[in-house]
N, C-alpha and C. Protein backbone atom coordinates (compact mmCIF):
# COMPACT_ATOMS: atom_id res chain seq x y z
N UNK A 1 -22.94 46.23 1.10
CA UNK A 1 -22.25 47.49 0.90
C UNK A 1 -21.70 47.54 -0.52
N UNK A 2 -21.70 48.58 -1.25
CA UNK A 2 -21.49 48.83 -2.50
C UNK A 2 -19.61 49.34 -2.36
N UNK A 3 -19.33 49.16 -3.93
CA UNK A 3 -17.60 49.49 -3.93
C UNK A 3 -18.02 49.80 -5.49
N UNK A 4 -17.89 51.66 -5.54
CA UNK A 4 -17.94 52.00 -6.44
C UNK A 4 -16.84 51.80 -7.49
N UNK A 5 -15.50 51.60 -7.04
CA UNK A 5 -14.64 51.14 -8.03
C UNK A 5 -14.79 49.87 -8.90
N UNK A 6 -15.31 49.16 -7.83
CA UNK A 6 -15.62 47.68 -8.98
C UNK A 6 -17.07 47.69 -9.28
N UNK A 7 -17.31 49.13 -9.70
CA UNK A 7 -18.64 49.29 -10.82
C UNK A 7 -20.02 48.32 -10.12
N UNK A 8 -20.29 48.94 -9.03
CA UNK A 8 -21.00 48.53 -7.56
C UNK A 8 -21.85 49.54 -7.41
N UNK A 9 -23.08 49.78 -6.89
CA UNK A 9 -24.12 50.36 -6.04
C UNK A 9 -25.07 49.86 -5.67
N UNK A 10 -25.84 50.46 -4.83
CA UNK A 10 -26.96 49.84 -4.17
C UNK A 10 -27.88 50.74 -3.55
N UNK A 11 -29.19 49.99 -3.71
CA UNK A 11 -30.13 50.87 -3.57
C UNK A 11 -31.21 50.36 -2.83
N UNK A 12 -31.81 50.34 -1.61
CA UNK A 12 -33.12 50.26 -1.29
C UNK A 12 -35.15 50.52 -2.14
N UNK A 13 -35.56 49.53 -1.87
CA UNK A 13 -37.09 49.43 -2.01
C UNK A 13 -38.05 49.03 -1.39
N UNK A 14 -38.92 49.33 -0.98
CA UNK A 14 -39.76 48.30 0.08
C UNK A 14 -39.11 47.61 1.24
N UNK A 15 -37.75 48.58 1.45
CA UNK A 15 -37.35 48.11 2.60
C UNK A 15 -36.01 46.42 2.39
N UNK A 16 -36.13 46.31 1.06
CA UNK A 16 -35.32 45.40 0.64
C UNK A 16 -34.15 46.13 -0.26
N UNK A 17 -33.20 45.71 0.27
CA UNK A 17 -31.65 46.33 -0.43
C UNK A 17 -31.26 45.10 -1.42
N UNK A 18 -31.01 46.33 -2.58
CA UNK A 18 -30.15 45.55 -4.02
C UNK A 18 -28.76 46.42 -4.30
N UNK A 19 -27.64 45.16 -4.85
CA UNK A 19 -26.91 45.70 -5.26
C UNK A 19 -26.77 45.48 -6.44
N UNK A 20 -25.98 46.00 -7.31
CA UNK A 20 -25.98 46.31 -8.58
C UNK A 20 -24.59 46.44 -9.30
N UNK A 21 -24.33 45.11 -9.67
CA UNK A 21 -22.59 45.44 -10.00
C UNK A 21 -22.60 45.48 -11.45
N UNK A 22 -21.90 46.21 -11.98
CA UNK A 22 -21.98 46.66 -13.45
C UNK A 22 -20.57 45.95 -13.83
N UNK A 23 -20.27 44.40 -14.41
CA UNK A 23 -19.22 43.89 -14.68
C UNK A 23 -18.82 43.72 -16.16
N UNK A 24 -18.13 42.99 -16.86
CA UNK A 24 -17.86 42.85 -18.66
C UNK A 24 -19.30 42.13 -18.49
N UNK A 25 -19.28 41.22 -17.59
CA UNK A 25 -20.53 40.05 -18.09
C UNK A 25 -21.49 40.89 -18.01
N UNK A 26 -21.94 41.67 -17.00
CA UNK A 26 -23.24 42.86 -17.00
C UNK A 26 -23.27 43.19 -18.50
N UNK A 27 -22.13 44.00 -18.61
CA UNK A 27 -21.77 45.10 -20.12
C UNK A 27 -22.82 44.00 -21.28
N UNK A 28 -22.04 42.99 -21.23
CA UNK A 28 -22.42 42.34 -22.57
C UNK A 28 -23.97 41.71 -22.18
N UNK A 29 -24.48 41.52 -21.03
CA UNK A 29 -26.15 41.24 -21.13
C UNK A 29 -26.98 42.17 -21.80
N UNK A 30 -26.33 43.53 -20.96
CA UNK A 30 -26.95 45.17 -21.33
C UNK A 30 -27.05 44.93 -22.48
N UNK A 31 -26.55 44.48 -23.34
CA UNK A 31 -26.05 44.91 -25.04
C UNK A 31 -26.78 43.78 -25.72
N UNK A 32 -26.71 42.44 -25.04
CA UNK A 32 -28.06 41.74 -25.86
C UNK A 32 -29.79 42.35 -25.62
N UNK A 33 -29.64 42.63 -24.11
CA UNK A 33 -31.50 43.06 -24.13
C UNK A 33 -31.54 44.16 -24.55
N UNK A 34 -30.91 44.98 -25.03
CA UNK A 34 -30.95 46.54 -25.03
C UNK A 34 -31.11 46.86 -26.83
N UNK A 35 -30.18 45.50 -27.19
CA UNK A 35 -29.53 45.47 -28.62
C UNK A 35 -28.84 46.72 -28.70
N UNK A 36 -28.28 47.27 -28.40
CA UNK A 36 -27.18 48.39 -28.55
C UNK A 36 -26.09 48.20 -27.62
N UNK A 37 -25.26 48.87 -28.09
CA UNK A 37 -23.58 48.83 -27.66
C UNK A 37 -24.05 49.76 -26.31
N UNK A 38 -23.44 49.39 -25.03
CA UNK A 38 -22.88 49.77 -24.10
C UNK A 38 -22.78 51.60 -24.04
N UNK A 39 -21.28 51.89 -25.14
CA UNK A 39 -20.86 53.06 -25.20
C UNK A 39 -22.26 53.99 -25.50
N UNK A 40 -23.01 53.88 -26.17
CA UNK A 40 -23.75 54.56 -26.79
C UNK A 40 -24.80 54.96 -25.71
N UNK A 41 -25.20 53.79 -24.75
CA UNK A 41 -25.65 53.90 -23.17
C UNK A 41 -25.42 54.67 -22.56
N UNK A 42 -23.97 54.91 -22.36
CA UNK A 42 -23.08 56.00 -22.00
C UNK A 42 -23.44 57.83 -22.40
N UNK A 43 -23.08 57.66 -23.51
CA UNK A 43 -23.66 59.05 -24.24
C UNK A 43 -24.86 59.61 -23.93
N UNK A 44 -26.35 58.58 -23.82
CA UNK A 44 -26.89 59.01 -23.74
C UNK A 44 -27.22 59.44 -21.90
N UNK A 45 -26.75 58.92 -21.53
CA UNK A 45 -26.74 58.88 -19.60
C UNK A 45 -26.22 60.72 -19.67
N UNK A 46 -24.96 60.87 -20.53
CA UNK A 46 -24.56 61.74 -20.37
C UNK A 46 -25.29 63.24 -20.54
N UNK A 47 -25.99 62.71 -21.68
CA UNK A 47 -26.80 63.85 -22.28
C UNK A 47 -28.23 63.99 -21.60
N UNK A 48 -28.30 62.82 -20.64
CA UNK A 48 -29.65 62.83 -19.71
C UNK A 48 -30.64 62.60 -20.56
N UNK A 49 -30.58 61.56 -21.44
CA UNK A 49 -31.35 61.21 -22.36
C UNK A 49 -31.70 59.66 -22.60
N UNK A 50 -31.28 58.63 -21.28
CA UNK A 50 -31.25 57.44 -21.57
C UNK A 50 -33.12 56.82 -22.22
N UNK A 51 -33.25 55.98 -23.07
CA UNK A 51 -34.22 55.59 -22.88
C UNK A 51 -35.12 54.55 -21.58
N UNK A 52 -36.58 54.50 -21.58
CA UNK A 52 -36.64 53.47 -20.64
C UNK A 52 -36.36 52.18 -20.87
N UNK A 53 -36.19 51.70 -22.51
CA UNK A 53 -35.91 50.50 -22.73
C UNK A 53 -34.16 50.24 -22.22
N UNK A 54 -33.55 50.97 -22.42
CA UNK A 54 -32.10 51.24 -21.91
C UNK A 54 -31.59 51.38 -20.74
N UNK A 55 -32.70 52.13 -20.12
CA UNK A 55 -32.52 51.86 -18.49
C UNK A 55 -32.81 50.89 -17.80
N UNK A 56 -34.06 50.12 -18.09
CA UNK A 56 -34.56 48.83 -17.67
C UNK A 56 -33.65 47.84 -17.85
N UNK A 57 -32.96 48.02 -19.12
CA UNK A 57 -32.11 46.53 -19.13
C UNK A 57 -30.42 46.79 -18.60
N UNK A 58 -29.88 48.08 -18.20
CA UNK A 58 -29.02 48.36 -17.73
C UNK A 58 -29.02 47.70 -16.30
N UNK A 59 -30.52 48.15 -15.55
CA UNK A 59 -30.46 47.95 -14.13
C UNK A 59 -30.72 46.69 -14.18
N UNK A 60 -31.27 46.03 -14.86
CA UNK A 60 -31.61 44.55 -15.34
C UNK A 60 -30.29 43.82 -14.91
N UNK A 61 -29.17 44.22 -16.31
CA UNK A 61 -27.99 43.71 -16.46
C UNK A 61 -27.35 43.79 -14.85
N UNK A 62 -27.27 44.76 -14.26
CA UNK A 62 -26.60 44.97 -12.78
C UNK A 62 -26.78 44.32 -12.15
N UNK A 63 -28.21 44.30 -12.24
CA UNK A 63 -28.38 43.15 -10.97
C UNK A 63 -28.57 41.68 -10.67
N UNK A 64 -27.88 40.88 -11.75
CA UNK A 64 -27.77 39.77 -12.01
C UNK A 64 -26.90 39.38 -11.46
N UNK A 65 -25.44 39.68 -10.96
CA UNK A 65 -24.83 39.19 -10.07
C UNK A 65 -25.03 38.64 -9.13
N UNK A 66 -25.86 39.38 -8.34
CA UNK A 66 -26.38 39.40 -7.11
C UNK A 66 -27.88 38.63 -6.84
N UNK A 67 -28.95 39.46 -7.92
CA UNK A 67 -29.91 39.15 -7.78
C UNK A 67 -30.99 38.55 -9.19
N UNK A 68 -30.04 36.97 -9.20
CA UNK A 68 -30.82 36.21 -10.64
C UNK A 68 -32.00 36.28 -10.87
N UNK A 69 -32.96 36.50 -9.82
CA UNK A 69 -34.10 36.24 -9.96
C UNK A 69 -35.08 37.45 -10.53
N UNK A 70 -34.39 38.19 -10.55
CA UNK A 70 -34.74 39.81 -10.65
C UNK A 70 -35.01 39.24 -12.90
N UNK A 71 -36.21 39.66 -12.99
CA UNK A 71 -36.66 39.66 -14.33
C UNK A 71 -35.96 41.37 -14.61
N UNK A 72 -36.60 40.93 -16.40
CA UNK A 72 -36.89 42.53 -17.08
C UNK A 72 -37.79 42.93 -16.36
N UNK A 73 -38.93 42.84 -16.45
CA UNK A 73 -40.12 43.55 -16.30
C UNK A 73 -40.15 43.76 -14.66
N UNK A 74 -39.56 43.09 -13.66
CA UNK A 74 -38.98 43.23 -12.12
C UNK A 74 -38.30 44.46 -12.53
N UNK A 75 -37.01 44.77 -12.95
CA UNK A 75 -36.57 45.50 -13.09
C UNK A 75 -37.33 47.07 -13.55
N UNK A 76 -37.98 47.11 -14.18
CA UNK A 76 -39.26 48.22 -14.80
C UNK A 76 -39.85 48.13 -13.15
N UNK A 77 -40.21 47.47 -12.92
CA UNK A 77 -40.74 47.86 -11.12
C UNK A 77 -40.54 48.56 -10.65
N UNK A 78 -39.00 48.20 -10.33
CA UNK A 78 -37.73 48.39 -9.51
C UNK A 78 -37.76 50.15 -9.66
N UNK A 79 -38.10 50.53 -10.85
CA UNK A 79 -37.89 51.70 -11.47
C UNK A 79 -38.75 52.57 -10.88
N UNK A 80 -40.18 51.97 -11.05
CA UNK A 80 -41.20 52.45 -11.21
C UNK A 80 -41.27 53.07 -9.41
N UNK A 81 -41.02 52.15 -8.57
CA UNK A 81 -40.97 52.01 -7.59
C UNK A 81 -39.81 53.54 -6.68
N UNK A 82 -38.40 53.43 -7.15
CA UNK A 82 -37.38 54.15 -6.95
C UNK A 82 -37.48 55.70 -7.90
N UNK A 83 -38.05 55.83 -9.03
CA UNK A 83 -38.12 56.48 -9.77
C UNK A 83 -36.88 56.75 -10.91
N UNK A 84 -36.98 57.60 -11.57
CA UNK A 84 -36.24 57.05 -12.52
C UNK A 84 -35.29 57.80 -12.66
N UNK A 85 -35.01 58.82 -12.01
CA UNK A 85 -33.28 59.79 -11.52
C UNK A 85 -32.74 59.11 -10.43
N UNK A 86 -33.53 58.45 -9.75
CA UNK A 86 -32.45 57.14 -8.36
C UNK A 86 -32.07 56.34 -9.57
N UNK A 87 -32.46 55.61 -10.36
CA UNK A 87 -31.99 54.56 -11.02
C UNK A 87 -31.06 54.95 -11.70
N UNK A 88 -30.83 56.17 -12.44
CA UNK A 88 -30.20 56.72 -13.56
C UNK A 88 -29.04 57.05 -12.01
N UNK A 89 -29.11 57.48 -10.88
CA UNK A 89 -27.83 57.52 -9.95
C UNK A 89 -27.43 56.56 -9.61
N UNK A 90 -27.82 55.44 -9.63
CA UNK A 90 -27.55 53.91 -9.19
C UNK A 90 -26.61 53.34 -10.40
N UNK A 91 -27.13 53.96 -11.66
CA UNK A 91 -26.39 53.12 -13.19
C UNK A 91 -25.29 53.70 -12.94
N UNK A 92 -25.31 55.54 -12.85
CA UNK A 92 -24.29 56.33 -12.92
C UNK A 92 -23.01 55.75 -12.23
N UNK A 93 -23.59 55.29 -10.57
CA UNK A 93 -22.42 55.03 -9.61
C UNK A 93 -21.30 53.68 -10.30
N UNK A 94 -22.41 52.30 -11.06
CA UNK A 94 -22.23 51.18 -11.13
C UNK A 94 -21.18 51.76 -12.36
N UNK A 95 -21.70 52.38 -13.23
CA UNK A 95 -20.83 52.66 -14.52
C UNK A 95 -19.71 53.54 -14.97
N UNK A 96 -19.52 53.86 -13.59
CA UNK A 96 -18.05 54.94 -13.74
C UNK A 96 -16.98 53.88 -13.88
N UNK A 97 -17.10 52.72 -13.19
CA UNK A 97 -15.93 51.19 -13.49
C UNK A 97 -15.54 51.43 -14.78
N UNK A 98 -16.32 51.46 -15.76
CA UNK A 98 -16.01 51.52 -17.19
C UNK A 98 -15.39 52.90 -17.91
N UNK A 99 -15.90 53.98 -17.52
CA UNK A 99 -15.35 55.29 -17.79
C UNK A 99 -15.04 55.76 -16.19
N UNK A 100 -13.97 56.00 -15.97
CA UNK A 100 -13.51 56.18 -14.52
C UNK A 100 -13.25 57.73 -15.03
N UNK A 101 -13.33 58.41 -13.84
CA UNK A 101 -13.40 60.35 -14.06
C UNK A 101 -11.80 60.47 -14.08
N UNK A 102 -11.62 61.52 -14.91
CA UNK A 102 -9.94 61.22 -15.26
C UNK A 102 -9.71 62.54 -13.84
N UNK A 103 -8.39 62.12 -13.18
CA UNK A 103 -7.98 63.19 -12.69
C UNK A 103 -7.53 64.34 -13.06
N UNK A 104 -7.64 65.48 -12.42
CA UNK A 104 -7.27 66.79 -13.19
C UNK A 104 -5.55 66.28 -13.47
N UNK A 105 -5.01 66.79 -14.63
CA UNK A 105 -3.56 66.55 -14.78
C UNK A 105 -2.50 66.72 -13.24
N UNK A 106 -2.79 67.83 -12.81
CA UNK A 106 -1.72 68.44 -12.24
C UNK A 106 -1.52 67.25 -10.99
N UNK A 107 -2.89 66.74 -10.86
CA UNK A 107 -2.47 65.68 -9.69
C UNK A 107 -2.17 63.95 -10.15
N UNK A 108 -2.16 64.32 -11.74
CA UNK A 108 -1.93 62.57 -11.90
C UNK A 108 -0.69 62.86 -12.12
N UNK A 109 -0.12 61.47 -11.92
CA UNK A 109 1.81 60.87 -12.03
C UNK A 109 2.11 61.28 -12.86
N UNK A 110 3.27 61.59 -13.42
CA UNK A 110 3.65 61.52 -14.72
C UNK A 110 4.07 60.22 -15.26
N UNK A 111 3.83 59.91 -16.70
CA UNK A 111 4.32 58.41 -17.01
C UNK A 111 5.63 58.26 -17.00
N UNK A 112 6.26 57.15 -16.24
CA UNK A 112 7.38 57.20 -16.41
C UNK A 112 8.70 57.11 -17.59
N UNK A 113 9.67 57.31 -17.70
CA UNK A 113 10.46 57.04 -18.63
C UNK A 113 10.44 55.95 -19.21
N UNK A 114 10.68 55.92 -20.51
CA UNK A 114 10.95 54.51 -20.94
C UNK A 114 12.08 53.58 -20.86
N UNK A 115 12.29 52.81 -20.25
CA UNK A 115 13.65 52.23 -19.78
C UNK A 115 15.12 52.22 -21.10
N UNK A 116 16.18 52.83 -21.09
CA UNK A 116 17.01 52.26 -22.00
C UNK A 116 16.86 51.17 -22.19
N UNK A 117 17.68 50.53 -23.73
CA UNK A 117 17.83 49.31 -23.87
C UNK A 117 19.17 48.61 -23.10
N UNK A 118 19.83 47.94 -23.07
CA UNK A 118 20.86 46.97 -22.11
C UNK A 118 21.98 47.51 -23.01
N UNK A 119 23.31 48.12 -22.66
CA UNK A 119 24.04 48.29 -23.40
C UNK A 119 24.89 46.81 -24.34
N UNK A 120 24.76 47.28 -25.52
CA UNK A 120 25.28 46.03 -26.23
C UNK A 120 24.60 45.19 -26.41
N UNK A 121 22.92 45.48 -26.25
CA UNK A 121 22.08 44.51 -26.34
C UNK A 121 21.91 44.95 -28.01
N UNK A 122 21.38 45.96 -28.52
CA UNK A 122 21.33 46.09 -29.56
C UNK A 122 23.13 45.84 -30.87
N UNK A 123 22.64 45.17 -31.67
CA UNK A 123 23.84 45.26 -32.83
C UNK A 123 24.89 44.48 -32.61
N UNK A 124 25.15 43.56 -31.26
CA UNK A 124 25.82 42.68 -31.31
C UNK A 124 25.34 41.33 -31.75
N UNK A 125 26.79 40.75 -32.47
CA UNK A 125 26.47 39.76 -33.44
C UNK A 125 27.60 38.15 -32.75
């Protein structure tokens, strides 16, 4: 079972279920096979523009937690197999951990006050 807060999803293939946790250690694999920064991953997810070299090693990176054995080119399968708007919903779910959807204002807390200092804490000698 997947837990989208801790940057988690999962997806079926051939009848075999993967999960896919998108962690710092994921982040920073993504960013060696990919050779690009993470954020920029992001942008382009956003703009619905990821590449396949970018997607392959995203879902790559995910699923190493779970599933070491899972290659690059497994992963391009994986794709090939699920197609490539399931995968891009699978990254989406795993990668909100990192950019979490901000709540509309009216329902987030307000920050609280900043505590005074201790009277007489300041300037006594």
């Amino acid at each position: 079972m997947s837990n989208p807060h801790r940057g988690e999803a999962s997806f079926e293939v051939e009848g075999k279920a993967y999960r896919v946790r998108f962690s710092w250690n994921a982040a920073a694999e993504y960013e060696e096979a990919a050779g690009k920064p993470l954020s920029d991953a992001l942008f382009d997810i956003a703009r619905e523009r990821l590449s396949a070299r970018s997607l392959r090693a995203m879902l790559w990176a995910g699923l190493q937690e779970h599933h070491q054995d899972v290659t690059l080119k497994e992963a391009g399968r994986l794709i090939d197999k699920m197609g490539r708007k399931e995968a891009q919903r699978v990254m989406g779910v795993a990668l909100r951990y990192f950019f979490p959807e901000l709540e509309p204002a009216k329902e987030r807390a307000p920050d609280p006050p900043t505590p005074a200092a201790p009277a007489g804490a300041a300037g006594s000698a």
